[in-house]
Structures are given as structure tokens and as C-alpha cells.
C-alpha atoms as a PDB file:
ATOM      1  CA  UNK A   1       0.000   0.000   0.000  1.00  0.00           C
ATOM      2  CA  UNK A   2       1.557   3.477  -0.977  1.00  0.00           C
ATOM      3  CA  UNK A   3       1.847   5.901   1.936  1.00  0.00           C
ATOM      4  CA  UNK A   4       1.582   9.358   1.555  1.00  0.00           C
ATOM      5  CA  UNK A   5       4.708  11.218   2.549  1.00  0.00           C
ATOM      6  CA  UNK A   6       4.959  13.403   5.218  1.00  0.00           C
ATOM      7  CA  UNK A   7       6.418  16.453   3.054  1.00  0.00           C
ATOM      8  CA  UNK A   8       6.338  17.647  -0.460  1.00  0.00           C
ATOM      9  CA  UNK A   9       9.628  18.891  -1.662  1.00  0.00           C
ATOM     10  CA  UNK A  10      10.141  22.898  -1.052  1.00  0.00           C
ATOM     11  CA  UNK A  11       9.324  24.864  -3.731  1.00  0.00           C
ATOM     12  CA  UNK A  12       7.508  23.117  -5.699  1.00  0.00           C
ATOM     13  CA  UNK A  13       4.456  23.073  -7.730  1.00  0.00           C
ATOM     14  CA  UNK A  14       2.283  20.564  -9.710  1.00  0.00           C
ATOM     15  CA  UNK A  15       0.590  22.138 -12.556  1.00  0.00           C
ATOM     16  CA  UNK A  16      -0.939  20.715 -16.043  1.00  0.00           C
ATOM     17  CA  UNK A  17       1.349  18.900 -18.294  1.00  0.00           C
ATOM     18  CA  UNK A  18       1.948  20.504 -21.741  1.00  0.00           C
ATOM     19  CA  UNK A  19       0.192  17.006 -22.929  1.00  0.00           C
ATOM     20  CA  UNK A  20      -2.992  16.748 -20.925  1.00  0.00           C
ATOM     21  CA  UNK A  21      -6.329  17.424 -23.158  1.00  0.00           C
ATOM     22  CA  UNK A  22      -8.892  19.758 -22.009  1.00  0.00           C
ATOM     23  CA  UNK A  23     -11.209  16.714 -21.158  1.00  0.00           C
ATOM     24  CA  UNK A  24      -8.683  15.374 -19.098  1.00  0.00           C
ATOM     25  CA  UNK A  25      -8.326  18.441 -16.836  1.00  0.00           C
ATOM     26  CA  UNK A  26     -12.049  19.061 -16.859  1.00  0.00           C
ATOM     27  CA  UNK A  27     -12.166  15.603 -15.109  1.00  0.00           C
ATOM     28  CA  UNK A  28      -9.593  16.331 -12.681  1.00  0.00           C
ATOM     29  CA  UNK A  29     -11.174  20.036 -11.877  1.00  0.00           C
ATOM     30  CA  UNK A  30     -14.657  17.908 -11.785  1.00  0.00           C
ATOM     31  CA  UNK A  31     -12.975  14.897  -9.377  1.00  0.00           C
ATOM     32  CA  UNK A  32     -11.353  17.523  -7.100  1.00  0.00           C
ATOM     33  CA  UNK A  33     -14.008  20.412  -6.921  1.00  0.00           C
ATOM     34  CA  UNK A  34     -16.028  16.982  -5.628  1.00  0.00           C
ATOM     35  CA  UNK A  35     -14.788  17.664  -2.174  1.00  0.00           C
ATOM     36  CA  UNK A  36     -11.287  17.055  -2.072  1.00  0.00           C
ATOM     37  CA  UNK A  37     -10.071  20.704  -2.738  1.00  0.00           C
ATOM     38  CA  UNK A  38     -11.611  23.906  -2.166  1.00  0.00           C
ATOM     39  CA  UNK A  39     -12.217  25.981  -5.197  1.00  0.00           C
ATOM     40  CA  UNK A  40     -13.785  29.124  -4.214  1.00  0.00           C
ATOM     41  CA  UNK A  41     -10.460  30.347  -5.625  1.00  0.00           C
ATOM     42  CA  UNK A  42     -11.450  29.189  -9.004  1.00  0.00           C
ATOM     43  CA  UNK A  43     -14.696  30.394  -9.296  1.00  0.00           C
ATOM     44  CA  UNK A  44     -15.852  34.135 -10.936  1.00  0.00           C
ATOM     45  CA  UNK A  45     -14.164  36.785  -8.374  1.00  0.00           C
ATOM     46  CA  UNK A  46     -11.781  34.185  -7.038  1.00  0.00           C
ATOM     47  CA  UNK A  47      -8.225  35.155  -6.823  1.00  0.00           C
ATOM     48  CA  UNK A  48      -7.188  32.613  -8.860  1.00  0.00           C
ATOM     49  CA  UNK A  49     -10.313  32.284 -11.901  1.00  0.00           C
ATOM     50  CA  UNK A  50      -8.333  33.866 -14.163  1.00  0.00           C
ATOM     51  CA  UNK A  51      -6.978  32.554 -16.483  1.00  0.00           C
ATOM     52  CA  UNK A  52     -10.602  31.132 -16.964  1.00  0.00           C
ATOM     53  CA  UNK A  53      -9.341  27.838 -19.202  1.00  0.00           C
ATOM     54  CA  UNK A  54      -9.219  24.262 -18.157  1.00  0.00           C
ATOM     55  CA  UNK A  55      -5.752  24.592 -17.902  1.00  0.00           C
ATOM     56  CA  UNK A  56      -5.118  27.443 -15.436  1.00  0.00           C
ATOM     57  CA  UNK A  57      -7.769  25.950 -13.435  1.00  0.00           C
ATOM     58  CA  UNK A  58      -6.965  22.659 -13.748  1.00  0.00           C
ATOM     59  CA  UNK A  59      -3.424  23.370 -13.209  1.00  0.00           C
ATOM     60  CA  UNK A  60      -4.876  25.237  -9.688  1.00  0.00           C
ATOM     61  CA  UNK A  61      -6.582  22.027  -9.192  1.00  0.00           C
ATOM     62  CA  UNK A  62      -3.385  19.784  -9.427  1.00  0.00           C
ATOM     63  CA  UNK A  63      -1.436  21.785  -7.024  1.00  0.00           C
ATOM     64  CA  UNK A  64      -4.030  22.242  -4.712  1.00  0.00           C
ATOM     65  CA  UNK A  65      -4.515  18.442  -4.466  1.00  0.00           C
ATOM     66  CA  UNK A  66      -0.546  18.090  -4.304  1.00  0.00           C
ATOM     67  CA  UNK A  67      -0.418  20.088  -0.822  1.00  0.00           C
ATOM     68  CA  UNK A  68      -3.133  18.201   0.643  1.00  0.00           C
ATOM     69  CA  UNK A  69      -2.265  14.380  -0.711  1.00  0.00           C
ATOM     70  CA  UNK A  70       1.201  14.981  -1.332  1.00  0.00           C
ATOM     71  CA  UNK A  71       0.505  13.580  -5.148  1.00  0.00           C
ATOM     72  CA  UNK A  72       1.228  15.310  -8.211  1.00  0.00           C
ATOM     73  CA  UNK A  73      -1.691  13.552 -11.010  1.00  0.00           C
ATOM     74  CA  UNK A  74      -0.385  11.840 -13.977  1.00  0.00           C
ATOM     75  CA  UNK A  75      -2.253  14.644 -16.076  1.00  0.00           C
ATOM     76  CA  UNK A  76       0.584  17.049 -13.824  1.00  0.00           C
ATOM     77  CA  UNK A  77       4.193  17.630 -13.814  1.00  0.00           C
ATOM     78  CA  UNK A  78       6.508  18.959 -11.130  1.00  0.00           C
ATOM     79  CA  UNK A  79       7.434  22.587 -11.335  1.00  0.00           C
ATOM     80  CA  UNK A  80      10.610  24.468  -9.497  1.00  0.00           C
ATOM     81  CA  UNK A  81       8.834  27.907 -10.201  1.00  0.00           C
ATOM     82  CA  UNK A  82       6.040  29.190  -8.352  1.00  0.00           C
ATOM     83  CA  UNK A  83       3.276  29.310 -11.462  1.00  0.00           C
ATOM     84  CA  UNK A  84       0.920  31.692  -9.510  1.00  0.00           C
ATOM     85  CA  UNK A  85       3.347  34.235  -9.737  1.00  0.00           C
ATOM     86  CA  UNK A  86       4.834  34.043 -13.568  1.00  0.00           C
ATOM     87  CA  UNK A  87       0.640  34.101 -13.958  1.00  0.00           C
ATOM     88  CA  UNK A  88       0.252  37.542 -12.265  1.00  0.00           C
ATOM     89  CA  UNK A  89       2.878  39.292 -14.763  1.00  0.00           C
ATOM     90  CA  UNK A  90      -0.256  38.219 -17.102  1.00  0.00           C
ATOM     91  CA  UNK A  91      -2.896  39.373 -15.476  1.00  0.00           C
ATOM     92  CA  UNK A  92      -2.322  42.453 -13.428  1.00  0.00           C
END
């Protein structure tokens, strides 16, 4: 049985993969909005709705889910920059 570790490494991040679809981060945003995550941040006036595309939210999703499980998806990949903030140079 796979335990979950106690710590993810510092700084990082799991966000979308340049090769998951749409559909496939709809389903994650879907399976994680379901009660694993909270996603008042995702939704219209959250801090983090925009960009408003399956992948910036999905990609919310995935890292949100990484801090509490300690498991970056398949449909992720590991990041050493913080997204959140190379998103902010794009919308002020």
C-alpha cells in the first residue's frame, strides 16, 4: 500500500502537463471540486479564476490536491517555479 509522505519537496508546484487534453483536466477540476479541494479560488471573483481555461484551473486544481495528498496527477508535472506568480505578470 503506498503511503503518503509526510512532506512535499520545497518549492515546488504541480501544474498541467503541456500534454494533458482539455477533457482530461475538466475531469480532474470535476474529481477535485467533488470535495477534495476547495475551489472558491477558481470560481468568478476568485483570486485565482483567471486565467478562466481548463488549464489554469486545472493546473490550480493539481497543485491544490498536491499540498493536501502529497501527489502530483499523472495529467501534472513537477514545477521548481512558483506558477501563480509568472501568472500575475499576465494578469495584473
Amino acid at each position: 500500500m503506498n503511503q503518503i509522505p509526510d512532506q512535499i519537496p520545497p518549492q515546488t508546484w504541480c501544474v498541467a502537463s503541456g500534454s494533458a487534453t482539455d477533457a482530461q483536466l475538466q475531469g480532474f477540476i470535476d474529481f477535485a471540486c467533488g470535495g477534495k479541494i476547495d475551489c472558491r479560488f477558481i470560481q468568478p471573483g476568485g483570486t485565482c479564476y483567471q486565467p478562466n481555461t481548463p488549464r489554469g484551473h486545472g493546473s490550480y486544481c493539481l497543485d491544490a490536491y498536491y499540498r493536501i495528498y502529497k501527489s502530483c496527477n499523472p495529467i501534472g508535472t513537477i514545477v521548481y517555479k512558483d506558477p501563480c506568480k509568472l501568472l500575475a505578470l499576465s494578469f495584473p
